[in-house]
PDB file of N, CA and C in Angstrom:
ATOM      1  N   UNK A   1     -10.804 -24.095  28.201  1.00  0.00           N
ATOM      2  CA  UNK A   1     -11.664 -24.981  28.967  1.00  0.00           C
ATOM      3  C   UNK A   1     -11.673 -24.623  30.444  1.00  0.00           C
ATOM      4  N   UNK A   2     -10.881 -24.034  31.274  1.00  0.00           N
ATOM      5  CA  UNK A   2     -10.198 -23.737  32.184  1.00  0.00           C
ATOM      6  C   UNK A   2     -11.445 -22.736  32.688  1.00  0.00           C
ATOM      7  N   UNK A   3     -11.462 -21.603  31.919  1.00  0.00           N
ATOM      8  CA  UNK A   3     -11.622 -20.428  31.932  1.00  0.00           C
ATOM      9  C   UNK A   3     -13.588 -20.742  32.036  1.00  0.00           C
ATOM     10  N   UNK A   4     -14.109 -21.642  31.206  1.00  0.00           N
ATOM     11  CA  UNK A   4     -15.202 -21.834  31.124  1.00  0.00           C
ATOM     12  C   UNK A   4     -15.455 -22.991  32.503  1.00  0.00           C
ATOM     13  N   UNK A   5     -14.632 -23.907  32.928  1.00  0.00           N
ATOM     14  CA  UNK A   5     -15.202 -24.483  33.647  1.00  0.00           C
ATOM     15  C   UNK A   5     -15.288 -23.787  35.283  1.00  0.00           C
ATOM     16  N   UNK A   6     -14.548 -22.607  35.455  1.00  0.00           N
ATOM     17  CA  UNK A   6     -14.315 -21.800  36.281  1.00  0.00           C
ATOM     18  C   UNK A   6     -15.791 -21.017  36.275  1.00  0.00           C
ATOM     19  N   UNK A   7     -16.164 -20.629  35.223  1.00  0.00           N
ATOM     20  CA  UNK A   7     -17.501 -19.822  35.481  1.00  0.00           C
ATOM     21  C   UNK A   7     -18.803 -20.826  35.630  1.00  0.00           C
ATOM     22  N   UNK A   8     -18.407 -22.005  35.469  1.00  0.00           N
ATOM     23  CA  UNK A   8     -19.637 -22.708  35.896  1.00  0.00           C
ATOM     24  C   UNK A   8     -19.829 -22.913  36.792  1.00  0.00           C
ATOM     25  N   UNK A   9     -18.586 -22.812  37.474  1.00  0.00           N
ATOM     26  CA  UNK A   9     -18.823 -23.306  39.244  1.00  0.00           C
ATOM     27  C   UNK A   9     -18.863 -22.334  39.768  1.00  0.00           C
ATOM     28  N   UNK A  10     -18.299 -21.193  39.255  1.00  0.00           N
ATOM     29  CA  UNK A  10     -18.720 -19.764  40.147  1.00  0.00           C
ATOM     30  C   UNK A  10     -20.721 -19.451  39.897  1.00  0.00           C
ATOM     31  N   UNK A  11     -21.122 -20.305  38.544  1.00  0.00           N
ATOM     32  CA  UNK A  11     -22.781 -19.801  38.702  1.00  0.00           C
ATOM     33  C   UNK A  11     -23.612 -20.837  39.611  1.00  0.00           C
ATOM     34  N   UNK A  12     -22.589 -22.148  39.558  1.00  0.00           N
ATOM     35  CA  UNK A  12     -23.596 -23.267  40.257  1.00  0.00           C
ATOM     36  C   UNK A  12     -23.383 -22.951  41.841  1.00  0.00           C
ATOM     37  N   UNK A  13     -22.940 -21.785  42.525  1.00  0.00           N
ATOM     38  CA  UNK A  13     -23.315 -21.523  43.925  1.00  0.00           C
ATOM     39  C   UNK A  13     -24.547 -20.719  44.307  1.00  0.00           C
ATOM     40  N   UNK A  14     -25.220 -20.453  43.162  1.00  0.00           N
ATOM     41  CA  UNK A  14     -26.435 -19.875  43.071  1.00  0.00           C
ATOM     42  C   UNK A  14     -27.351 -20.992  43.157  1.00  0.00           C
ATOM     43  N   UNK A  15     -26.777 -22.437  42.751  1.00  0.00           N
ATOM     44  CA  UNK A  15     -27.928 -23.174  42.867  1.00  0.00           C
ATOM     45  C   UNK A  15     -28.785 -23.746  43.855  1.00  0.00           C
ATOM     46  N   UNK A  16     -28.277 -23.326  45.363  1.00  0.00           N
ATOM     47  CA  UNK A  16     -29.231 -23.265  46.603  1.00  0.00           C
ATOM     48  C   UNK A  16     -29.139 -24.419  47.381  1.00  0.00           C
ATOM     49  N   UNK A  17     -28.050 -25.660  46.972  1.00  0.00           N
ATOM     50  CA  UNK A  17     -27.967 -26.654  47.167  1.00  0.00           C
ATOM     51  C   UNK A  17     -26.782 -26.568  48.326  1.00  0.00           C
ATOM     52  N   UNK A  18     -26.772 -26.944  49.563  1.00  0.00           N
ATOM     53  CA  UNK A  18     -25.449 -26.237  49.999  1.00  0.00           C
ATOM     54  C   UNK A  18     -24.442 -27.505  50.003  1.00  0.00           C
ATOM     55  N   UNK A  19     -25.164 -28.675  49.701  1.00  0.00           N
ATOM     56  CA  UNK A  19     -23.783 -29.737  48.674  1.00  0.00           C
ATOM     57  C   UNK A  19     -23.320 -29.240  47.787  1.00  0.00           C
ATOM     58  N   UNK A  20     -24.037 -28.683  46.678  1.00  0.00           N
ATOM     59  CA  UNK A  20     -23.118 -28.480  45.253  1.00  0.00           C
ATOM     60  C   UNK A  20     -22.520 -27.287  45.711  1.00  0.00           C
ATOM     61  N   UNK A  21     -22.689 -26.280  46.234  1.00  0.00           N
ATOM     62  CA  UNK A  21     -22.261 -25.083  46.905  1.00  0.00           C
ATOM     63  C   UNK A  21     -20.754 -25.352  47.522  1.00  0.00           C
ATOM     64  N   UNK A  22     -20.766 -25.964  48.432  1.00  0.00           N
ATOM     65  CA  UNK A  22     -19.455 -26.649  49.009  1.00  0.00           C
ATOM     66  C   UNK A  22     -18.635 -27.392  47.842  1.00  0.00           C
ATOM     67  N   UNK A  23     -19.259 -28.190  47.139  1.00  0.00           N
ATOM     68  CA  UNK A  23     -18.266 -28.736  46.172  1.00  0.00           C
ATOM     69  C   UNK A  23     -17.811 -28.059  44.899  1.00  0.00           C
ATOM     70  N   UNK A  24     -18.459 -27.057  44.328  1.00  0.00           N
ATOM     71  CA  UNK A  24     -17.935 -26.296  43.506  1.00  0.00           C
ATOM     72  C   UNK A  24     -17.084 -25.376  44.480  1.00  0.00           C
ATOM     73  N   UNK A  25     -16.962 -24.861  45.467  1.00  0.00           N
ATOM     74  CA  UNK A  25     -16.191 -23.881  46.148  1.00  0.00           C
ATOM     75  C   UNK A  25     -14.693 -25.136  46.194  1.00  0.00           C
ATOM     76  N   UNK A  26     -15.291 -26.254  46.362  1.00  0.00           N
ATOM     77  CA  UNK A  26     -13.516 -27.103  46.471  1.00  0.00           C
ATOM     78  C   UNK A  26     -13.016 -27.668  45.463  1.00  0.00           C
ATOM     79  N   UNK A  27     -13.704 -27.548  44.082  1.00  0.00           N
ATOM     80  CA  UNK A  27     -13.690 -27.437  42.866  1.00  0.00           C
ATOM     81  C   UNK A  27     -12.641 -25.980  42.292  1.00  0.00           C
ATOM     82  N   UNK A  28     -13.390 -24.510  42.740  1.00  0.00           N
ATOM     83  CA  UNK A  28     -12.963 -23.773  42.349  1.00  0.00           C
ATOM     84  C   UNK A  28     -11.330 -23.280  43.478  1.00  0.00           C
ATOM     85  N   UNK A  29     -11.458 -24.118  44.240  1.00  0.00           N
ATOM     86  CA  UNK A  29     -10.105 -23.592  45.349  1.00  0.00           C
ATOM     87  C   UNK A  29      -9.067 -24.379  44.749  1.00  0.00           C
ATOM     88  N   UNK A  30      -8.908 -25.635  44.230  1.00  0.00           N
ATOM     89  CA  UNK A  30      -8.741 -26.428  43.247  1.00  0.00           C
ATOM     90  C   UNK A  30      -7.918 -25.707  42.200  1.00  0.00           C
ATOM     91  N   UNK A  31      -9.218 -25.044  41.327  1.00  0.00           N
ATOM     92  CA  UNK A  31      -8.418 -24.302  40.014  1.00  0.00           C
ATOM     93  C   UNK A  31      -7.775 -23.369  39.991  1.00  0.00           C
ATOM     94  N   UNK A  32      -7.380 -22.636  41.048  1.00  0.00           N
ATOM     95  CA  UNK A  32      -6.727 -21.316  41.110  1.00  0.00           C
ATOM     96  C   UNK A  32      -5.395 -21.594  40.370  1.00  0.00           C
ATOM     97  N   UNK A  33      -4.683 -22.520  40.803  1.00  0.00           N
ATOM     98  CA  UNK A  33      -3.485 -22.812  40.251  1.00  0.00           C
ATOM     99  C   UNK A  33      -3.415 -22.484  38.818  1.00  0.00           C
ATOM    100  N   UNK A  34      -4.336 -23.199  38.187  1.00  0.00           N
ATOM    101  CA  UNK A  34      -4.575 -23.061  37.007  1.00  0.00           C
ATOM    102  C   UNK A  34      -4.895 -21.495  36.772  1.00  0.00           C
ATOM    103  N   UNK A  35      -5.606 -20.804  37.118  1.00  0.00           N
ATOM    104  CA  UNK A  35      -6.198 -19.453  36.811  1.00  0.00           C
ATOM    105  C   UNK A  35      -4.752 -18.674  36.646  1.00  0.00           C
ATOM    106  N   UNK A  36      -3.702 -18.830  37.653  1.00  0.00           N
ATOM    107  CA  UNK A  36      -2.768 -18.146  37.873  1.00  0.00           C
ATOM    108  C   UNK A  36      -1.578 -18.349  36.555  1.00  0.00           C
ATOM    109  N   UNK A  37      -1.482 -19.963  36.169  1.00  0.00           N
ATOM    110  CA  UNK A  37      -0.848 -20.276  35.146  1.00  0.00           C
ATOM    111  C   UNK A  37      -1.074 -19.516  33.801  1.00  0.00           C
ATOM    112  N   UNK A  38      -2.832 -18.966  33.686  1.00  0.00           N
ATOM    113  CA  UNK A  38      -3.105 -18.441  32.325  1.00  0.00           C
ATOM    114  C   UNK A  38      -2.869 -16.821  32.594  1.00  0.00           C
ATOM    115  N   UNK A  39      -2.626 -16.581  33.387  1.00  0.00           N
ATOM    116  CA  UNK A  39      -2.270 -15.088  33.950  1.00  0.00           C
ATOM    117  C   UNK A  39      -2.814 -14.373  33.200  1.00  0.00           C
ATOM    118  N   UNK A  40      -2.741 -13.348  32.444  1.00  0.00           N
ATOM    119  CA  UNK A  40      -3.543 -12.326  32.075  1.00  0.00           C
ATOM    120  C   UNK A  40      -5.169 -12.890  31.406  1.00  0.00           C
ATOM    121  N   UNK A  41      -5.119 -13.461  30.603  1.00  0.00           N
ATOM    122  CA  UNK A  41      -6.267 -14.450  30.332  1.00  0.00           C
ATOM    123  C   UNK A  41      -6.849 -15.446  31.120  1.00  0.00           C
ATOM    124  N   UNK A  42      -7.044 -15.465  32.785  1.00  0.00           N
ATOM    125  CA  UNK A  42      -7.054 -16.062  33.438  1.00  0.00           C
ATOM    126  C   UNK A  42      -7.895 -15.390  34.610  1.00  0.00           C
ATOM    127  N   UNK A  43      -7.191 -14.279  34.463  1.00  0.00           N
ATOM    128  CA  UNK A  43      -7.462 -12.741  35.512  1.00  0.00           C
ATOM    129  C   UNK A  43      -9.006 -12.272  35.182  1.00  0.00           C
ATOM    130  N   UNK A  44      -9.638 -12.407  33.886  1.00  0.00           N
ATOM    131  CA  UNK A  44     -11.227 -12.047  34.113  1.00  0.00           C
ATOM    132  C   UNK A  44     -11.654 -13.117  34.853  1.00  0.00           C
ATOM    133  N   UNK A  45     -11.739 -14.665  34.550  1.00  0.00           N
ATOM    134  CA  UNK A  45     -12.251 -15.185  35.580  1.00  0.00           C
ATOM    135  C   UNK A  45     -11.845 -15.462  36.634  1.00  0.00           C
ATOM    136  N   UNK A  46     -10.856 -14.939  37.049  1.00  0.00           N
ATOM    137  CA  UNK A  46     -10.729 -14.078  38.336  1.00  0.00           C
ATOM    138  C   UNK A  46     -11.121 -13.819  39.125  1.00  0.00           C
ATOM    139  N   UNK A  47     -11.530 -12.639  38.770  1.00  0.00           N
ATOM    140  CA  UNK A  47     -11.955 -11.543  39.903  1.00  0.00           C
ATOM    141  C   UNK A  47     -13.820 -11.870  39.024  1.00  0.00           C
ATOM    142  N   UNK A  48     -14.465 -12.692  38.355  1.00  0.00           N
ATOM    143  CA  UNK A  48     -15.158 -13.267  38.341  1.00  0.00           C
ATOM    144  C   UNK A  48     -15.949 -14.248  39.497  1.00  0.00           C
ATOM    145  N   UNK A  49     -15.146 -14.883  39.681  1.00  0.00           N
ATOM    146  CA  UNK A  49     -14.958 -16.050  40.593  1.00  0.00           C
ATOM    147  C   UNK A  49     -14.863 -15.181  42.018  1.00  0.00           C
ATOM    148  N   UNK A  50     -13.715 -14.792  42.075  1.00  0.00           N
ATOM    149  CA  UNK A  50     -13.642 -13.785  43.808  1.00  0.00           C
ATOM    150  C   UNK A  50     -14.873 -13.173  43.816  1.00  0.00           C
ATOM    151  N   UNK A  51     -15.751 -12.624  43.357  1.00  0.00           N
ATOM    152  CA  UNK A  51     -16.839 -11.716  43.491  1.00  0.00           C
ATOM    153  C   UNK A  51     -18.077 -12.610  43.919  1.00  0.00           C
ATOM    154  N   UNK A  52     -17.826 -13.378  43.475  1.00  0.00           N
ATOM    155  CA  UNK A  52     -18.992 -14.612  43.374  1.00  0.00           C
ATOM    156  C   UNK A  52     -19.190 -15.296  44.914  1.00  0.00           C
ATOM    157  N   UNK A  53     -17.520 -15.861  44.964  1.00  0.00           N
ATOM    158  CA  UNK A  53     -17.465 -16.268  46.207  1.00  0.00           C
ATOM    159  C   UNK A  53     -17.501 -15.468  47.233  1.00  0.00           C
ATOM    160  N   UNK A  54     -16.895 -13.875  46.888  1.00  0.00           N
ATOM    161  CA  UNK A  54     -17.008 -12.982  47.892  1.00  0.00           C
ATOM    162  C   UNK A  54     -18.403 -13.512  48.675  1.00  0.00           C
ATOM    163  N   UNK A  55     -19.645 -13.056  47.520  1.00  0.00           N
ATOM    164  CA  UNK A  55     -21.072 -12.566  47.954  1.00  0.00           C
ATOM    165  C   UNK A  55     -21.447 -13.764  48.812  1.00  0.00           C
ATOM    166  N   UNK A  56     -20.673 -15.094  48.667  1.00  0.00           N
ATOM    167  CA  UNK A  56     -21.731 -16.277  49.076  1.00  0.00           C
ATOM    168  C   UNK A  56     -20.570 -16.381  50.571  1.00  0.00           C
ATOM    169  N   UNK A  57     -19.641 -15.744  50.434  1.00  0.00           N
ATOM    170  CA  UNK A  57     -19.145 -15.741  52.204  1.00  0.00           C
ATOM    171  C   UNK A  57     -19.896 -15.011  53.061  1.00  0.00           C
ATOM    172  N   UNK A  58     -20.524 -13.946  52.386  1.00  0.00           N
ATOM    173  CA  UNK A  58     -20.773 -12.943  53.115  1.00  0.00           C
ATOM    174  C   UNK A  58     -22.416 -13.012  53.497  1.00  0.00           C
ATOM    175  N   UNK A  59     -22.834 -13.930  53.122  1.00  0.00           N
ATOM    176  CA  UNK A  59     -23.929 -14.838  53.060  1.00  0.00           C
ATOM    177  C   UNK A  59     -24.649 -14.917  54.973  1.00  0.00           C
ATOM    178  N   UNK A  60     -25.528 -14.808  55.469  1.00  0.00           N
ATOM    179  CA  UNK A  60     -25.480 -14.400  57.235  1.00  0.00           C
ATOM    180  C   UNK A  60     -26.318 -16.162  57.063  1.00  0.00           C
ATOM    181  N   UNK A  61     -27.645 -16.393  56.501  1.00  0.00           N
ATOM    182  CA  UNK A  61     -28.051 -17.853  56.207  1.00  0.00           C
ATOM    183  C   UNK A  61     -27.242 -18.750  55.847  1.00  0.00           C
ATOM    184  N   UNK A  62     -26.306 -19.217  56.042  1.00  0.00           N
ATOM    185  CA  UNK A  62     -25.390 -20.373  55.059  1.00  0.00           C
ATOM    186  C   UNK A  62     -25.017 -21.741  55.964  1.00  0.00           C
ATOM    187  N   UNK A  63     -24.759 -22.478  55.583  1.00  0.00           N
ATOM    188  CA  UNK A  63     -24.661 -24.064  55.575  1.00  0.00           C
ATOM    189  C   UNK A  63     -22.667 -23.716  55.994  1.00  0.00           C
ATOM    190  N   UNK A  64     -22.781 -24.455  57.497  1.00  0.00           N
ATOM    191  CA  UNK A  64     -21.275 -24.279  57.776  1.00  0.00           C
ATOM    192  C   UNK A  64     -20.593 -24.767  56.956  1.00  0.00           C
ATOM    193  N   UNK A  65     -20.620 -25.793  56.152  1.00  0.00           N
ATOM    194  CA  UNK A  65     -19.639 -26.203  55.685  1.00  0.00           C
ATOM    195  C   UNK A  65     -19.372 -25.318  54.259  1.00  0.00           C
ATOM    196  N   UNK A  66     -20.493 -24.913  53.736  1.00  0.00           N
ATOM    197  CA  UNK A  66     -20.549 -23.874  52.694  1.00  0.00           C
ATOM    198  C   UNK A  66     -19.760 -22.399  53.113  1.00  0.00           C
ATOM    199  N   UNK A  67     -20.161 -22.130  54.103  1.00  0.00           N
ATOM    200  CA  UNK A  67     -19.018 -20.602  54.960  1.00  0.00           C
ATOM    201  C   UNK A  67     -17.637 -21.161  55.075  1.00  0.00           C
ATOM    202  N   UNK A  68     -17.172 -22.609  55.565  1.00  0.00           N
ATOM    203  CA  UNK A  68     -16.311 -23.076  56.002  1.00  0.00           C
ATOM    204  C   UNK A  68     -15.322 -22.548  54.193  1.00  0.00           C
ATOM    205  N   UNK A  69     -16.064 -23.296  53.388  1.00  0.00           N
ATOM    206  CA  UNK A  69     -15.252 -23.755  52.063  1.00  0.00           C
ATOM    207  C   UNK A  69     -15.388 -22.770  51.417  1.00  0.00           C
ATOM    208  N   UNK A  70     -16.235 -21.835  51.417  1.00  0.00           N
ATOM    209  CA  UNK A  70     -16.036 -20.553  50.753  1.00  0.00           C
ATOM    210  C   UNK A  70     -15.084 -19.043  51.689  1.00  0.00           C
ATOM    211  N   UNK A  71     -14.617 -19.510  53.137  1.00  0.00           N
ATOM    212  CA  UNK A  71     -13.452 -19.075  53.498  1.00  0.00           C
ATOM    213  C   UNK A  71     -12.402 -19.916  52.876  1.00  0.00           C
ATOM    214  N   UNK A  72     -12.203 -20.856  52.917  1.00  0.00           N
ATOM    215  CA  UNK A  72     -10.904 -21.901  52.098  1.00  0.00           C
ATOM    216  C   UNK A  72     -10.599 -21.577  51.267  1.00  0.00           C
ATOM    217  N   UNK A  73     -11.225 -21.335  49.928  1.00  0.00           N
ATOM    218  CA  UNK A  73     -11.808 -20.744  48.848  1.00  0.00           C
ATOM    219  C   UNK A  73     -10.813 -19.368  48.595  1.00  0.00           C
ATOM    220  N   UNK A  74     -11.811 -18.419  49.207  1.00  0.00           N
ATOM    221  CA  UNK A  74     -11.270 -16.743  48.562  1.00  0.00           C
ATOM    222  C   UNK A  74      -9.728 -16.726  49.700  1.00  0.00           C
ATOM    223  N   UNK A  75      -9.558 -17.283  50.484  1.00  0.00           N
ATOM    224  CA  UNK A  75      -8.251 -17.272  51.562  1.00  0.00           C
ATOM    225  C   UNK A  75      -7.034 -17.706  50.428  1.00  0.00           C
ATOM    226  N   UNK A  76      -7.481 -19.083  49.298  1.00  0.00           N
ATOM    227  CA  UNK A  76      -6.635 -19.684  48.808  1.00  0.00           C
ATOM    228  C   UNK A  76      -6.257 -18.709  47.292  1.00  0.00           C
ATOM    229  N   UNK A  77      -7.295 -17.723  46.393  1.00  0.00           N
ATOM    230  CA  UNK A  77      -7.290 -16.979  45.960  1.00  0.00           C
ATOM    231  C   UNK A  77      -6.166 -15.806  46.193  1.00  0.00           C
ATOM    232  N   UNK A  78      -6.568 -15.227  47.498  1.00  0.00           N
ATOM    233  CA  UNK A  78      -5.906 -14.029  47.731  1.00  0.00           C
ATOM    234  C   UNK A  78      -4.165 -14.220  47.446  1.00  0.00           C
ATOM    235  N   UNK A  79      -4.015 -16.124  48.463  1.00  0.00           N
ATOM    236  CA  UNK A  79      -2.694 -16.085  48.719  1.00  0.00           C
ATOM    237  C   UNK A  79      -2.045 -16.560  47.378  1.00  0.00           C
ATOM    238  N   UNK A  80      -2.625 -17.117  46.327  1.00  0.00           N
ATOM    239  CA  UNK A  80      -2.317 -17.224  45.135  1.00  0.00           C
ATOM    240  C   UNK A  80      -2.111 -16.210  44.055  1.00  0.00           C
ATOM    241  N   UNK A  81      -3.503 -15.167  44.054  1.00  0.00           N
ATOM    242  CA  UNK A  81      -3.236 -14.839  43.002  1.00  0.00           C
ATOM    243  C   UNK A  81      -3.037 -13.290  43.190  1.00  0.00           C
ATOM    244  N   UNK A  82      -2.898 -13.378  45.003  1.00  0.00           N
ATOM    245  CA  UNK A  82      -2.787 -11.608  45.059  1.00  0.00           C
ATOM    246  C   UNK A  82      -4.534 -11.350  45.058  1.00  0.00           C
ATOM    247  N   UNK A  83      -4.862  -9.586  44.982  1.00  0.00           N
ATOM    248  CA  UNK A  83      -5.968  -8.996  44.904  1.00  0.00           C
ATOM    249  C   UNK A  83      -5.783  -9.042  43.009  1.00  0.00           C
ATOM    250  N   UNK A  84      -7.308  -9.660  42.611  1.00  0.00           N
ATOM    251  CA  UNK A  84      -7.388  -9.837  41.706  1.00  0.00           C
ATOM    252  C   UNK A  84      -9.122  -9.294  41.474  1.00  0.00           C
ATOM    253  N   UNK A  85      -9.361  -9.230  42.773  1.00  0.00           N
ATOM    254  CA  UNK A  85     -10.540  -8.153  42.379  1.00  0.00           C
ATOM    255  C   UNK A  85     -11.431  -7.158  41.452  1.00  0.00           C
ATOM    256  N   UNK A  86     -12.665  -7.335  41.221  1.00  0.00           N
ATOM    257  CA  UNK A  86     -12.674  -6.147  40.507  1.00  0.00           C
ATOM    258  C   UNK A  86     -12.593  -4.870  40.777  1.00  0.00           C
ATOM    259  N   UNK A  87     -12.654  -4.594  41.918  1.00  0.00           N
ATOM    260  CA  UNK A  87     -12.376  -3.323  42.757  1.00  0.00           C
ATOM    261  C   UNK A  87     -11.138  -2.639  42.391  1.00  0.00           C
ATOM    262  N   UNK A  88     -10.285  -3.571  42.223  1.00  0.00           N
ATOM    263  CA  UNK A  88      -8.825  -3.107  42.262  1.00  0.00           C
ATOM    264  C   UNK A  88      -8.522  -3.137  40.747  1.00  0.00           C
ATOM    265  N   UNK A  89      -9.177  -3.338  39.706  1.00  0.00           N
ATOM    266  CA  UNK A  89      -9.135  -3.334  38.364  1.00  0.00           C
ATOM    267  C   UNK A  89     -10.020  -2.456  37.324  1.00  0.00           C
ATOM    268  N   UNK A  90     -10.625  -1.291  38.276  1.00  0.00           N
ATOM    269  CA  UNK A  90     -11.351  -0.024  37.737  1.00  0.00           C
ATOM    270  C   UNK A  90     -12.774  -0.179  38.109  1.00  0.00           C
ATOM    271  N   UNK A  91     -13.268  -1.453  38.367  1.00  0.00           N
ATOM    272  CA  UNK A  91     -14.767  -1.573  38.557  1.00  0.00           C
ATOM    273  C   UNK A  91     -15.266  -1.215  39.996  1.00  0.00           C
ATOM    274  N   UNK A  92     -15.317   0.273  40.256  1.00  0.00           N
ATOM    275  CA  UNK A  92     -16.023   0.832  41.697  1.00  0.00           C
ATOM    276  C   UNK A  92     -17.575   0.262  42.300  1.00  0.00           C
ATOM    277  N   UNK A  93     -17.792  -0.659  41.572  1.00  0.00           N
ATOM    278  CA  UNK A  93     -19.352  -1.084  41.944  1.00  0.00           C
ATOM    279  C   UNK A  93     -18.796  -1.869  43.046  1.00  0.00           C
ATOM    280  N   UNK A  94     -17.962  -2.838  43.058  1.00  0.00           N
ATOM    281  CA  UNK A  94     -17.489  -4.320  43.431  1.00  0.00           C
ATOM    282  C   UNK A  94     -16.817  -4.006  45.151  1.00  0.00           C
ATOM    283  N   UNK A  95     -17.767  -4.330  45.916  1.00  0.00           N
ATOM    284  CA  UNK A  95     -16.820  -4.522  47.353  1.00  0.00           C
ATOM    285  C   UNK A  95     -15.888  -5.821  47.758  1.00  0.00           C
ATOM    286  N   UNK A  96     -15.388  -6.041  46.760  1.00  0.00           N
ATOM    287  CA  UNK A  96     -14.763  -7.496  47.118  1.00  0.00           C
ATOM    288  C   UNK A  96     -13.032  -7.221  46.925  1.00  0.00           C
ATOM    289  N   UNK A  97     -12.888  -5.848  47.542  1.00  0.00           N
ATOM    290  CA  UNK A  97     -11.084  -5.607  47.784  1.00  0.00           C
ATOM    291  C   UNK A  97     -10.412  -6.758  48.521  1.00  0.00           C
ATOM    292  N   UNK A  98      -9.186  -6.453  47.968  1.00  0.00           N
ATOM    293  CA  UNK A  98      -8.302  -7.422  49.126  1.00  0.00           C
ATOM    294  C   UNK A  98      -8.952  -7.096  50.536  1.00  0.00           C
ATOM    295  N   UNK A  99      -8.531  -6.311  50.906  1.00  0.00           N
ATOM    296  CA  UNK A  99      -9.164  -5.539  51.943  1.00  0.00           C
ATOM    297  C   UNK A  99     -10.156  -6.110  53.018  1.00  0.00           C
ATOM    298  N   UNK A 100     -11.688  -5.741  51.495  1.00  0.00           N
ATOM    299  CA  UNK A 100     -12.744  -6.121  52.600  1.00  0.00           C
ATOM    300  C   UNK A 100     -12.614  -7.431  52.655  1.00  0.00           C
ATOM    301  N   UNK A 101     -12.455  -8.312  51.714  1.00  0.00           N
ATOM    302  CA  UNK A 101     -12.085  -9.589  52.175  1.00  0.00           C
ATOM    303  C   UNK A 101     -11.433 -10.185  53.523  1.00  0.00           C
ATOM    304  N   UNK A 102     -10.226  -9.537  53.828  1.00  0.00           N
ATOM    305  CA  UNK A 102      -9.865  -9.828  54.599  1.00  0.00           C
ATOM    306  C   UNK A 102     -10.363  -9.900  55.674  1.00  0.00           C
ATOM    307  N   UNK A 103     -11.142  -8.750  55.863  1.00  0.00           N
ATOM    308  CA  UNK A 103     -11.691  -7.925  56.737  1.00  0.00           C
ATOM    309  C   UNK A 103     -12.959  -8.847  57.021  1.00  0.00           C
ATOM    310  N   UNK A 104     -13.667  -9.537  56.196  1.00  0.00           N
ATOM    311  CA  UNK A 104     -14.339 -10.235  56.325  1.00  0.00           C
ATOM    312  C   UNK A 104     -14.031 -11.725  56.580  1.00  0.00           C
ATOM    313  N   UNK A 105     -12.971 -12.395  56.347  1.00  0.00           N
ATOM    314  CA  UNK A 105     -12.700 -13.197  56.780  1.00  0.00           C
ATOM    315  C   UNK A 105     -12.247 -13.415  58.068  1.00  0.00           C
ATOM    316  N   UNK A 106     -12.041 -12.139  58.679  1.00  0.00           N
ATOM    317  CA  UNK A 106     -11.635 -11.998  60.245  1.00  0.00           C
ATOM    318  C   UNK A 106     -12.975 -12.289  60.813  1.00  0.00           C
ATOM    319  N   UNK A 107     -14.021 -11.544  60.534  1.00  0.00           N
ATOM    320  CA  UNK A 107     -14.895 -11.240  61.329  1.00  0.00           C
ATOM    321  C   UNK A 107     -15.822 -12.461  60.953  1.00  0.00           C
ATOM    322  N   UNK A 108     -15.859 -13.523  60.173  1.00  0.00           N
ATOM    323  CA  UNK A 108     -16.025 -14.581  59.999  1.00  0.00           C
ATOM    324  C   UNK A 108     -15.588 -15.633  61.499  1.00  0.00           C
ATOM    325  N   UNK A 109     -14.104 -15.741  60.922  1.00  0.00           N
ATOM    326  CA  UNK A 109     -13.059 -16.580  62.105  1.00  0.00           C
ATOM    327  C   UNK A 109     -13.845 -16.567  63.526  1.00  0.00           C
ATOM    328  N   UNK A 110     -13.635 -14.722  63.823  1.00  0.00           N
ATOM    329  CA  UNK A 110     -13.801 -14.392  65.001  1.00  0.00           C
ATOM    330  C   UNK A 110     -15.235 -15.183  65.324  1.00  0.00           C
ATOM    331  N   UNK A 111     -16.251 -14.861  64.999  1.00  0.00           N
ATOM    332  CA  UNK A 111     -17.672 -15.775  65.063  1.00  0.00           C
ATOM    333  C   UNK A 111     -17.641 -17.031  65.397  1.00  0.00           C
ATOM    334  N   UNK A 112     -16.946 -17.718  64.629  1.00  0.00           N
ATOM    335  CA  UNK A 112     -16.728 -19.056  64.835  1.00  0.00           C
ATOM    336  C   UNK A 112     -16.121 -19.270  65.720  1.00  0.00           C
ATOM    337  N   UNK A 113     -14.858 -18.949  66.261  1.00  0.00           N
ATOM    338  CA  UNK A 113     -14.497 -18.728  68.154  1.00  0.00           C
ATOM    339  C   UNK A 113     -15.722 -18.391  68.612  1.00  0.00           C
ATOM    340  N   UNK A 114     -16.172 -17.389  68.778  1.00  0.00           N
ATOM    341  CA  UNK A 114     -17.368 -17.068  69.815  1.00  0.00           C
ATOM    342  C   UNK A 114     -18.141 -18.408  69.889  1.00  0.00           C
ATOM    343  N   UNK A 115     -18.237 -19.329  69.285  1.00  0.00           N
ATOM    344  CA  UNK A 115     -19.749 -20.074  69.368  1.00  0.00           C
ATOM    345  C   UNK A 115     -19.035 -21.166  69.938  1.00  0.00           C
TER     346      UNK A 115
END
């Protein structure tokens, strides 16, 4: 159930709403715990989920509180479950490394000082 209710909230940030957007991101920051408990069976929706949220951080149009909670989000990921990426699990398509994450969450932060 875990595993399925995890991919619903990773598809309902597609739904354009930047309420449900924000609340599935504090929904899915939420379940990590859980993701981590099912550990290997847990790990596709995973780096499922990180990819998802990656794309909608990286988002330049977005609803602060939606950037806000989808930094909360992949920040609470990383420190939970490690790089769980698909990058780091054979899939070379996927820019969502520990890495660029990070890397993007800096240059996020930093923005938000500037303003």
């Amino acid at each position: 159930r875990m595993e399925k209710t995890a991919e619903t909230l990773a598809k309902s940030l597609q739904n354009g709403s930047p309420k449900v957007a924000a609340e599935a991101l504090r929904a899915l920051e939420a379940l990590v715990e859980g993701l981590d408990y099912l550990g290997q069976k847990g790990e596709k929706f995973s780096k499922f989920v990180v990819e998802a949220v990656y794309r909608h951080m990286l988002m330049d149009e977005i609803d602060r509180k939606v950037k806000e909670r989808a930094i909360s989000c992949i920040a609470h990921f990383l420190t939970v479950l490690g790089d769980v990426s698909p990058s780091n699990h054979g899939d070379t398509e996927s820019n969502a490394s520990a890495n660029n994450i990070v890397r993007a969450i800096w240059d996020r932060l930093q923005n938000e000082v500037l303003r």
